[in-house]
C-alpha atoms as a PDB file:
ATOM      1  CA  UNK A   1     -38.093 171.887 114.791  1.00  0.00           C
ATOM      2  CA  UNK A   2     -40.649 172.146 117.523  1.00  0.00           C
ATOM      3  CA  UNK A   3     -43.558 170.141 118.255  1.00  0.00           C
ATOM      4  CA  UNK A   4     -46.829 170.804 119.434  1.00  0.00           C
ATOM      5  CA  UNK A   5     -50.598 170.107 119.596  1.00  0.00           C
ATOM      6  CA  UNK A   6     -53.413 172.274 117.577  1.00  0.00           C
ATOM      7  CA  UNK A   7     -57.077 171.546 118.048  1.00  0.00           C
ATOM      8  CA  UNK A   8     -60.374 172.796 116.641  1.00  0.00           C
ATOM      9  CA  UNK A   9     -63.909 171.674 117.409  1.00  0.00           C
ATOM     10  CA  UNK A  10     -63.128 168.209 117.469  1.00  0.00           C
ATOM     11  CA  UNK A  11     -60.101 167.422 115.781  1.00  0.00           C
ATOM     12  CA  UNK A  12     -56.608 167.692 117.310  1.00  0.00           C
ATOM     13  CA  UNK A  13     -53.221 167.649 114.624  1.00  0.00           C
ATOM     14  CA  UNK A  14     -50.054 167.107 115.891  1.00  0.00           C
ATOM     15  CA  UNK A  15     -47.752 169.519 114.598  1.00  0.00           C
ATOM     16  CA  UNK A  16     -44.605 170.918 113.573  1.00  0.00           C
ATOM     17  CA  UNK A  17     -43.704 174.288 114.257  1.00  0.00           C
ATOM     18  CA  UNK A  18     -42.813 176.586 111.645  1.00  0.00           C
ATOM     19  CA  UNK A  19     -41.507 180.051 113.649  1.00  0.00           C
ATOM     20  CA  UNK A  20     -38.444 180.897 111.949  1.00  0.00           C
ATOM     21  CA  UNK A  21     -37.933 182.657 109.071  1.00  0.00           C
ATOM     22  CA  UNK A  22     -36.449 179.619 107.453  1.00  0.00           C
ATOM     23  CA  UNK A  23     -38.987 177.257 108.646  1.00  0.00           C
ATOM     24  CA  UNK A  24     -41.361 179.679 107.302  1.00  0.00           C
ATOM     25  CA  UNK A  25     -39.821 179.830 104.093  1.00  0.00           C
ATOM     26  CA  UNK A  26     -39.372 175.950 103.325  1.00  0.00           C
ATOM     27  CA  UNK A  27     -42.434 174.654 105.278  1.00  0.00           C
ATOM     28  CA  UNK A  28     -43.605 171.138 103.383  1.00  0.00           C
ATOM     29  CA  UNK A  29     -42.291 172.407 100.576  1.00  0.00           C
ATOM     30  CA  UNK A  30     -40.266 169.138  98.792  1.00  0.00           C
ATOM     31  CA  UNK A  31     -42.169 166.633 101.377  1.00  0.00           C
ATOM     32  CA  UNK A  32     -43.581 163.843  99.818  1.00  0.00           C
ATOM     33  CA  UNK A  33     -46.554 163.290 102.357  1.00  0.00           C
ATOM     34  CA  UNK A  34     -47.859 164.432 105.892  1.00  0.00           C
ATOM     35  CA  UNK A  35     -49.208 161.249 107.809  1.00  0.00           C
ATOM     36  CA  UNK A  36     -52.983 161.484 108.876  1.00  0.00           C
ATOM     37  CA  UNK A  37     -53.679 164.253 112.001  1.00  0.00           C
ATOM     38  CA  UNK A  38     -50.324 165.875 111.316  1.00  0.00           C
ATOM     39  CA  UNK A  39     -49.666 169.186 110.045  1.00  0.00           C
ATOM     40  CA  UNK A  40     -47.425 172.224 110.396  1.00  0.00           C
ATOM     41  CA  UNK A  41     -48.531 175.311 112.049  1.00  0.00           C
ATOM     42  CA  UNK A  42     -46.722 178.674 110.862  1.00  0.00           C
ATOM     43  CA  UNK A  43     -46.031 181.295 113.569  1.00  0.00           C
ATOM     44  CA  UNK A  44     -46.179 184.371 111.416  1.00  0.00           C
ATOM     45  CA  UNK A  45     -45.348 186.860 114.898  1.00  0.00           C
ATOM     46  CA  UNK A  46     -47.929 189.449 114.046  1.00  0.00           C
ATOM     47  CA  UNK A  47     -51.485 189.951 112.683  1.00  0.00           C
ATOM     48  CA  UNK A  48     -51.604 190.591 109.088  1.00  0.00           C
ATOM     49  CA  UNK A  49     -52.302 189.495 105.524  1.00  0.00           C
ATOM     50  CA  UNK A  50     -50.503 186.161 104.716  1.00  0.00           C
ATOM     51  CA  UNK A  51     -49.877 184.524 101.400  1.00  0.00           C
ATOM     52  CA  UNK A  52     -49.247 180.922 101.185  1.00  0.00           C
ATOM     53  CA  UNK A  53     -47.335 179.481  98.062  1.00  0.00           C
ATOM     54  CA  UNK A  54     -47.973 176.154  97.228  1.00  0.00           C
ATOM     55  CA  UNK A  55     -45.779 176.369  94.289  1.00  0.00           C
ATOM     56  CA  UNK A  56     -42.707 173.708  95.622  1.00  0.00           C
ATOM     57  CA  UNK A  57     -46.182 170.907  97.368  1.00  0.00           C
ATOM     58  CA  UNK A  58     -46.103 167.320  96.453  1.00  0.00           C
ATOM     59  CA  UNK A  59     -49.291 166.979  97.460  1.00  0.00           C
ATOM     60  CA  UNK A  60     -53.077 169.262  98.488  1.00  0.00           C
ATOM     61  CA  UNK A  61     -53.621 171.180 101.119  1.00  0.00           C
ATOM     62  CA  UNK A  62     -56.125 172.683 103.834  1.00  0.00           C
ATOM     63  CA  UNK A  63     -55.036 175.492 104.929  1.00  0.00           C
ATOM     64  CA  UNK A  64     -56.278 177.762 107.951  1.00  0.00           C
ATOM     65  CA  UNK A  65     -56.077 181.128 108.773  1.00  0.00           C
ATOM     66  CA  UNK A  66     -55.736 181.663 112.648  1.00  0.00           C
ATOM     67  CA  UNK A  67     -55.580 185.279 114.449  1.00  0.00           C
ATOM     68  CA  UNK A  68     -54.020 186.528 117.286  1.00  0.00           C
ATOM     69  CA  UNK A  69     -57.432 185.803 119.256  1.00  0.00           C
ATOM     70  CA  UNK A  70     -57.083 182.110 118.563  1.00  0.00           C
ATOM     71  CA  UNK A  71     -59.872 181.987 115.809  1.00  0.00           C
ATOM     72  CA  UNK A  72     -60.136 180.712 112.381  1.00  0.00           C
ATOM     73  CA  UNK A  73     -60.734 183.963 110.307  1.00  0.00           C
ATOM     74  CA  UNK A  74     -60.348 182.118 106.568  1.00  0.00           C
ATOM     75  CA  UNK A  75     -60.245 177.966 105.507  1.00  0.00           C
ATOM     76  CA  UNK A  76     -59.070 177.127 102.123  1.00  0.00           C
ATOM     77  CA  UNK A  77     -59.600 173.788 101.019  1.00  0.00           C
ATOM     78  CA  UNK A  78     -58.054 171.282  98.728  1.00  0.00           C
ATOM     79  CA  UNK A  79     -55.696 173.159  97.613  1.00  0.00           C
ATOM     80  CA  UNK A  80     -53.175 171.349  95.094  1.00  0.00           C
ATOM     81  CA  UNK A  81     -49.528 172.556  94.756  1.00  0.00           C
ATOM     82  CA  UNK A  82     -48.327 175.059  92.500  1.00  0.00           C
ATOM     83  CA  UNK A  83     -50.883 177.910  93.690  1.00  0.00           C
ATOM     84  CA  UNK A  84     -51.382 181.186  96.064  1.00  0.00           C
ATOM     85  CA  UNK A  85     -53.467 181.279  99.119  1.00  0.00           C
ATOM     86  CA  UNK A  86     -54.113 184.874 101.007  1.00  0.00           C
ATOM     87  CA  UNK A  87     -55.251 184.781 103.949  1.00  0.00           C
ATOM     88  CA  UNK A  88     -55.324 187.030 107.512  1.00  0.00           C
ATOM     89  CA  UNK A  89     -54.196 186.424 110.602  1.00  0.00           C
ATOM     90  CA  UNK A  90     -51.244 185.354 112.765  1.00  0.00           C
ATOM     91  CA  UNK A  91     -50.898 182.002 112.572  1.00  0.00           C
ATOM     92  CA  UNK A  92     -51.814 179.156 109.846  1.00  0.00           C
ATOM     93  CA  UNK A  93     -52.195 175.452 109.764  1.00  0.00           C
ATOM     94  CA  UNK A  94     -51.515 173.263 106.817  1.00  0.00           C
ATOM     95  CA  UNK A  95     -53.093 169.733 107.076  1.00  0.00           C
ATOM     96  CA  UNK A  96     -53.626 166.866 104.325  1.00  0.00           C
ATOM     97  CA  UNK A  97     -56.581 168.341 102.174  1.00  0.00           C
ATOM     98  CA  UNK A  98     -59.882 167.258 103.367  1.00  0.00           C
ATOM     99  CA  UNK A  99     -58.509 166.883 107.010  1.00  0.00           C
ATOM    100  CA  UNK A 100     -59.555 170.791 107.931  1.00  0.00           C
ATOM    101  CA  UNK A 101     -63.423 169.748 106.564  1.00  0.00           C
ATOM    102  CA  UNK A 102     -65.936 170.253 109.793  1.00  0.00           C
ATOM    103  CA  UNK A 103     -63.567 173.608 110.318  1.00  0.00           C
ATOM    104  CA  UNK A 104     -65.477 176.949 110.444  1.00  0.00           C
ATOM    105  CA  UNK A 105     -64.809 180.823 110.144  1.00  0.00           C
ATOM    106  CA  UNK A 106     -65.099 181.381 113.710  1.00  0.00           C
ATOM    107  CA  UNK A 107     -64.171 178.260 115.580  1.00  0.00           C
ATOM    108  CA  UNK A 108     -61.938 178.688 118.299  1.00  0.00           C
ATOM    109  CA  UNK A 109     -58.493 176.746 118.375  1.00  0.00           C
ATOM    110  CA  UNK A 110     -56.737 175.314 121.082  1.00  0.00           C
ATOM    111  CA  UNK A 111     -52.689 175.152 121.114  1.00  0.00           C
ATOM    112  CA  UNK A 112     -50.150 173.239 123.067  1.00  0.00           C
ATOM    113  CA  UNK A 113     -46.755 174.321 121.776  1.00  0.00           C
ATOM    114  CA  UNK A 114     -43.437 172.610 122.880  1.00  0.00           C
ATOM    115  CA  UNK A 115     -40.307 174.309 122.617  1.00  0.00           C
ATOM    116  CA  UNK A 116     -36.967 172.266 122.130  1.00  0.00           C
ATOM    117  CA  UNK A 117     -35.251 174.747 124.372  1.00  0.00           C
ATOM    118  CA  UNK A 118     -35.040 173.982 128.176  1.00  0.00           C
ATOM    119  CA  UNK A 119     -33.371 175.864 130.956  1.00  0.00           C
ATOM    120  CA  UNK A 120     -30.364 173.679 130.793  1.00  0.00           C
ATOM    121  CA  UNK A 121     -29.680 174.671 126.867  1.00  0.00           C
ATOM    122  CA  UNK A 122     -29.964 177.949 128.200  1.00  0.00           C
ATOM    123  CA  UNK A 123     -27.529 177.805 130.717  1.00  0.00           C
ATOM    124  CA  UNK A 124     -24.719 175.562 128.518  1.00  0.00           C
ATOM    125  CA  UNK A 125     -25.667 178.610 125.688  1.00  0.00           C
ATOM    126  CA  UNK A 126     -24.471 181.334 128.233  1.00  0.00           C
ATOM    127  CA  UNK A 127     -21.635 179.054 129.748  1.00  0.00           C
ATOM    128  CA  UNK A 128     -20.050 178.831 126.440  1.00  0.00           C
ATOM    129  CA  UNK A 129     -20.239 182.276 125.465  1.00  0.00           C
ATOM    130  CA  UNK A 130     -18.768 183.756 128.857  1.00  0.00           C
ATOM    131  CA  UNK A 131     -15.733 181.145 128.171  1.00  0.00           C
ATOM    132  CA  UNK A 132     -15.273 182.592 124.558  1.00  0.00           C
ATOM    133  CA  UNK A 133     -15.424 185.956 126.220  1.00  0.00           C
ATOM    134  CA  UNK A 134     -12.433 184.831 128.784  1.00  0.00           C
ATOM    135  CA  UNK A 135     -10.498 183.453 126.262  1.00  0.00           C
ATOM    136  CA  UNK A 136     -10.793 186.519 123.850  1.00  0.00           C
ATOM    137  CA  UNK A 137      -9.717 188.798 126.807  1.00  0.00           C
ATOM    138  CA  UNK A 138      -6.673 186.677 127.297  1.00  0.00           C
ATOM    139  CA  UNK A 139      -5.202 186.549 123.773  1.00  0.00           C
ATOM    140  CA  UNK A 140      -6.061 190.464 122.901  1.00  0.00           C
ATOM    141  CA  UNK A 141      -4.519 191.024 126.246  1.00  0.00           C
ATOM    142  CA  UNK A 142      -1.642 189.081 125.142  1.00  0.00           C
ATOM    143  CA  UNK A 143      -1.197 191.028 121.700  1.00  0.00           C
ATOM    144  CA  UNK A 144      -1.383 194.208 123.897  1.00  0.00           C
ATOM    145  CA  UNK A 145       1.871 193.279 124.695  1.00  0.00           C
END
């Protein structure tokens, strides 16, 4: 999972990235904890109404609501497990409950995202899949016979 850095007004989280649909899904769902100043920020793609289930937490929850402009448009606040959140935007940030408390409608956030991939994944990715193409070309061309 990737990494990165979220900040607003004065406080910075270290976070994990939740951008896939399965990230998305599972999020903190089943985790026991999150240490202080971490949290996970969900990548949601596109503006638009989000609903947060805290049914599968262990423990509360701030949760805020970021849009594509890089502003908080909703905070919810101690939010224990086994409820729904709505919320708007494009992005949201789940944090220990009362870690999100100096956080306003309107602040602007700062973000420093990491992604695992590098250029040398990339190329070992394509590498790979031009060999599988080779070696599919040579058997079919071998049953063609």
């Amino acid at each position: 999972m990737d990494t990165g850095f979220v900040t607003i007004g004065e406080r910075t989280w270290e976070v994990y990235i939740a951008d896939s649909f399965d990230e998305r899904m599972s999020g903190l769902g089943g985790w026991s904890s999150l240490s202080p100043n971490i949290g996970m920020l969900f990548v949601m793609g596109y503006e638009a109404p989000i609903q947060v289930t805290t049914v599968p937490m262990l423990f509360d929850l701030d949760i805020v609501f970021i849009n594509s402009d890089l502003e908080v448009t909703d905070v919810s606040r101690n939010i224990a497990p086994d409820n729904i959140i709505q919320g708007q935007g494009s992005y949201f940030l789940e944090v220990n409950a009362d870690e999100a408390q100096d956080v306003s409608v309107g602040d602007t956030v700062l973000m420093s995202l990491e992604h695992s991939t590098d250029l040398m994944s990339n190329v070992m990715v394509g590498m790979i899949a031009v060999l599988v193409a080779v070696v599919f070309v040579k058997a079919a061309g071998k049953l063609a016979r």
